[in-house]
Protein backbone atom coordinates (compact mmCIF):
# COMPACT_ATOMS: atom_id res chain seq x y z
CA UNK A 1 0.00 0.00 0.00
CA UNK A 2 1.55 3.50 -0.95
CA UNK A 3 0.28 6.22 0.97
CA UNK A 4 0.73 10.06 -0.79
CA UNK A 5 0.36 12.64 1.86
CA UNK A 6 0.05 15.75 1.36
CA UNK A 7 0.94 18.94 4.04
CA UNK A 8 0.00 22.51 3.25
CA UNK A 9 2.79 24.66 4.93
CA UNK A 10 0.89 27.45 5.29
CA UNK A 11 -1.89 26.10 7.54
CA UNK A 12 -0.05 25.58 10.76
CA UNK A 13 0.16 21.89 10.61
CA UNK A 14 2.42 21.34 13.43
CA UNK A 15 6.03 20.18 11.48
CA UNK A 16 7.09 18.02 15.09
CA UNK A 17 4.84 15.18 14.54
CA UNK A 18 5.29 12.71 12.02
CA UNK A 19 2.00 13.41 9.49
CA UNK A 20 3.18 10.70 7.29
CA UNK A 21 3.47 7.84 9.42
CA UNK A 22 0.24 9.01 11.58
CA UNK A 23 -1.08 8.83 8.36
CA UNK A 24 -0.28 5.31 7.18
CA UNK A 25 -0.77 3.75 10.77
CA UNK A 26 -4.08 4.96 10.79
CA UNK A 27 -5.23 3.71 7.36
CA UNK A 28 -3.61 0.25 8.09
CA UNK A 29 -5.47 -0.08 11.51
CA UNK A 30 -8.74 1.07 9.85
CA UNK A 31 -8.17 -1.66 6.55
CA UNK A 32 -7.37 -4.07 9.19
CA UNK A 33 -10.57 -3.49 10.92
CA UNK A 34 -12.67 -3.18 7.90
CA UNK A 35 -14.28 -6.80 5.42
CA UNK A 36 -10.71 -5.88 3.03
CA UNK A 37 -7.66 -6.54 5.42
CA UNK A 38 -5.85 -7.88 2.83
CA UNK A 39 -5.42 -4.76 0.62
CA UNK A 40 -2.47 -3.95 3.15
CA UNK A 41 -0.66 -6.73 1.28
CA UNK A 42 -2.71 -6.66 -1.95
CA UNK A 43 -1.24 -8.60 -4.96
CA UNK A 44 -1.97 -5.33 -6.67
CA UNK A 45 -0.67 -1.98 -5.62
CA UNK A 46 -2.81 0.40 -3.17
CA UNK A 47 -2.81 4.06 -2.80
CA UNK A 48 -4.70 6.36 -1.07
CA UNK A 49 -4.16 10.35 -1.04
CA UNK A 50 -4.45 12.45 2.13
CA UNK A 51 -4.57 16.02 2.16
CA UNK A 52 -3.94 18.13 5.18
CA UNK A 53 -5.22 21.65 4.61
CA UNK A 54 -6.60 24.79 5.86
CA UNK A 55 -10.29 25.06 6.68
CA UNK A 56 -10.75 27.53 3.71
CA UNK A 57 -9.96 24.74 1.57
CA UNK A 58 -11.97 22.35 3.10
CA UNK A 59 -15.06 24.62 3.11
CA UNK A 60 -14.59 24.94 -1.06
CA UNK A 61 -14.44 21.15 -1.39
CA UNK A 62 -17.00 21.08 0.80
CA UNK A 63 -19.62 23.29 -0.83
CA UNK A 64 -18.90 22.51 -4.41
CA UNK A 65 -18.90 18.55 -3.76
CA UNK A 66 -21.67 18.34 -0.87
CA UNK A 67 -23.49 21.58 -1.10
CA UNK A 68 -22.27 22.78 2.16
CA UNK A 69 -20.78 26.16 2.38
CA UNK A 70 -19.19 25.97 5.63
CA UNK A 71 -15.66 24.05 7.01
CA UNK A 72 -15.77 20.32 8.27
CA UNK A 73 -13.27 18.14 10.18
CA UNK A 74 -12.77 16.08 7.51
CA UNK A 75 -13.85 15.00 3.80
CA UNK A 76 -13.58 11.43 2.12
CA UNK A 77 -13.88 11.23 -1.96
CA UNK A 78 -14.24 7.13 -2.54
CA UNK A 79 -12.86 5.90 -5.92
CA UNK A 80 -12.51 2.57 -5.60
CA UNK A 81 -15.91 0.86 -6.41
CA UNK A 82 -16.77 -2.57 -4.08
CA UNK A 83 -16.02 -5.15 -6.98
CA UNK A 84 -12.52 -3.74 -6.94
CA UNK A 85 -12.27 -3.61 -3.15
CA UNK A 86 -13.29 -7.49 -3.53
CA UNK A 87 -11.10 -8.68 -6.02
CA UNK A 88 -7.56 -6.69 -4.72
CA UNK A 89 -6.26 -10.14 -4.02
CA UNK A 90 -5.33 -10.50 -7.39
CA UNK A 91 -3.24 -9.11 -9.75
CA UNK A 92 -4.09 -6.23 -11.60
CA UNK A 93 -3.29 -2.63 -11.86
CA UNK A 94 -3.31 0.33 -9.49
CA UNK A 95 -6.11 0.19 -7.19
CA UNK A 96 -7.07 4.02 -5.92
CA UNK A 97 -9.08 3.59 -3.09
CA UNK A 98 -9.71 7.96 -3.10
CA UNK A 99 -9.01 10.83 -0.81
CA UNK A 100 -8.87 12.39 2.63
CA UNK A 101 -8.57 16.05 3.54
CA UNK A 102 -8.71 17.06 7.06
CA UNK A 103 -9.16 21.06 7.90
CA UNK A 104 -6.49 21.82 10.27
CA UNK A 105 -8.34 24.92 12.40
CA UNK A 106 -11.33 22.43 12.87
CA UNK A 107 -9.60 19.42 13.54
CA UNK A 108 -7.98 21.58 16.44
CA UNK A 109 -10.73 23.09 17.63
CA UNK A 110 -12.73 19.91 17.84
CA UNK A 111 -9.87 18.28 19.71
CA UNK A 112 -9.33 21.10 22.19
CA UNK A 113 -12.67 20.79 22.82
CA UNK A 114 -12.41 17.06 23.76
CA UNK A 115 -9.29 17.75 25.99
CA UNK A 116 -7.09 15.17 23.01
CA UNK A 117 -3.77 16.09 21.23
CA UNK A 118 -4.30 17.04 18.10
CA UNK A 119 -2.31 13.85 16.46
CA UNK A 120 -4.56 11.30 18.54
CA UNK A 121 -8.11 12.98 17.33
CA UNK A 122 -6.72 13.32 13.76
CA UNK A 123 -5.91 9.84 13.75
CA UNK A 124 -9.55 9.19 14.70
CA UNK A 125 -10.36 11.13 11.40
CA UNK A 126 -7.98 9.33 9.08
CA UNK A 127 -9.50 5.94 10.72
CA UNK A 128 -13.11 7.23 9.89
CA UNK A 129 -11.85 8.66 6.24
CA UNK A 130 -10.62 5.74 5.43
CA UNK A 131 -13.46 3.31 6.46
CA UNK A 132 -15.92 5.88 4.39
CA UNK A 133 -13.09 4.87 1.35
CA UNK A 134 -13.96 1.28 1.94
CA UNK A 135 -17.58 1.38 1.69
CA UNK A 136 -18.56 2.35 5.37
CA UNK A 137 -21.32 4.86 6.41
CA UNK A 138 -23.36 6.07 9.42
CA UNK A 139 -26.72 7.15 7.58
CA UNK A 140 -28.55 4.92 10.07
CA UNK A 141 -28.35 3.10 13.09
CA UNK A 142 -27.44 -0.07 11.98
CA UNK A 143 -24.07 0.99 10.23
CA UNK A 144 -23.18 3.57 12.11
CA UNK A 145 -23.02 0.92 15.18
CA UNK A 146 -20.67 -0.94 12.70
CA UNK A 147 -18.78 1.30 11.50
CA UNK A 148 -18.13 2.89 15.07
CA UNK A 149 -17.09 -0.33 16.72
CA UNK A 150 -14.58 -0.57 13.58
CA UNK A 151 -13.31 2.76 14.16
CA UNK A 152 -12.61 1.58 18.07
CA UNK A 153 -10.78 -1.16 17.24
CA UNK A 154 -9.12 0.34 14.90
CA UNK A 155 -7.81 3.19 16.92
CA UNK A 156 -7.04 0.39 20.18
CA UNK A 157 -4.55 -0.94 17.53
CA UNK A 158 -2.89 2.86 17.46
CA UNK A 159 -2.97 2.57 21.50
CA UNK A 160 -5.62 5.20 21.34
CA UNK A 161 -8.95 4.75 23.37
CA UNK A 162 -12.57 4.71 22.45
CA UNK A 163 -13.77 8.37 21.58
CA UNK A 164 -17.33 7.34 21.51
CA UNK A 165 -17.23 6.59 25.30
CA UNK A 166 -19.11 8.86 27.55
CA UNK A 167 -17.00 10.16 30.53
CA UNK A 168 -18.52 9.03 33.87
């Protein structure tokens, strides 16, 4: 699996932590967890783009792709379409499973908020990015309770704990 990340300078993403390997971790953990584990060590190559951006940006992709004018933590574009997913166990060419862009002010914000460094909740957005590039939702009840306890196992491989758990 090749991983292409990419780190906009200008939007104060902090230079001391590794993005890259952050970056891969979490996608491995996340295809681990998910019904393709094998796409880790896929007879075919594997790539998947992640963008880490301002929240400008992230508000344009937002609005002209979902129709919502305003910034979000972070934004998944699938390419790879299920048959492909199924069949990345054999040969073949270049399988692009799509693209991630997180919004750096939000991302912070949102972990500040939940009292988290900013590597561990944007892990827990590359883990949820990623599952949305493998097929996984949370339109209803049903699979967001899957794709949640995914996303929690997921981020216990990374050493990182459950972020849907209610403090006591």
């Amino acid at each position: 699996m090749s991983l292409d990340i990419s780190l906009d300078a200008d939007d104060d993403w902090d230079s001391s932590t590794d993005w890259a390997r952050l970056a891969e971790a979490a996608a491995r953990a996340a295809i681990a967890e998910s019904a393709f584990p094998g796409l880790v060590q896929a007879a075919r190559p594997v790539e998947l783009s992640i963008v880490l951006t301002s929240d400008e940006e992230v508000q344009a992709l937002n609005a002209e792709w979902r129709g919502k004018d305003k910034p979000t933590n972070v934004l998944s574009f699938p390419q790879a379409e299920p048959e492909e997913l199924d069949g990345a166990g054999t040969p073949g060419p270049e399988l692009m499973l799509g693209d991630i862009v997180l919004a750096r002010a939000t991302c912070a914000r949102e972990a500040a908020e939940k009292a988290l460094p900013l590597p561990d909740h944007a892990a827990h957005l590359l883990v949820h990015g990623t599952l949305h590039l493998l097929g996984y939702d949370h339109m209803d009840d049903d699979t967001a309770e899957d794709m949640e306890a995914r996303e929690v196992r997921a981020l216990a491989r990374l050493g990182l704990s459950n972020p849907y758990e209610v403090a006591a």
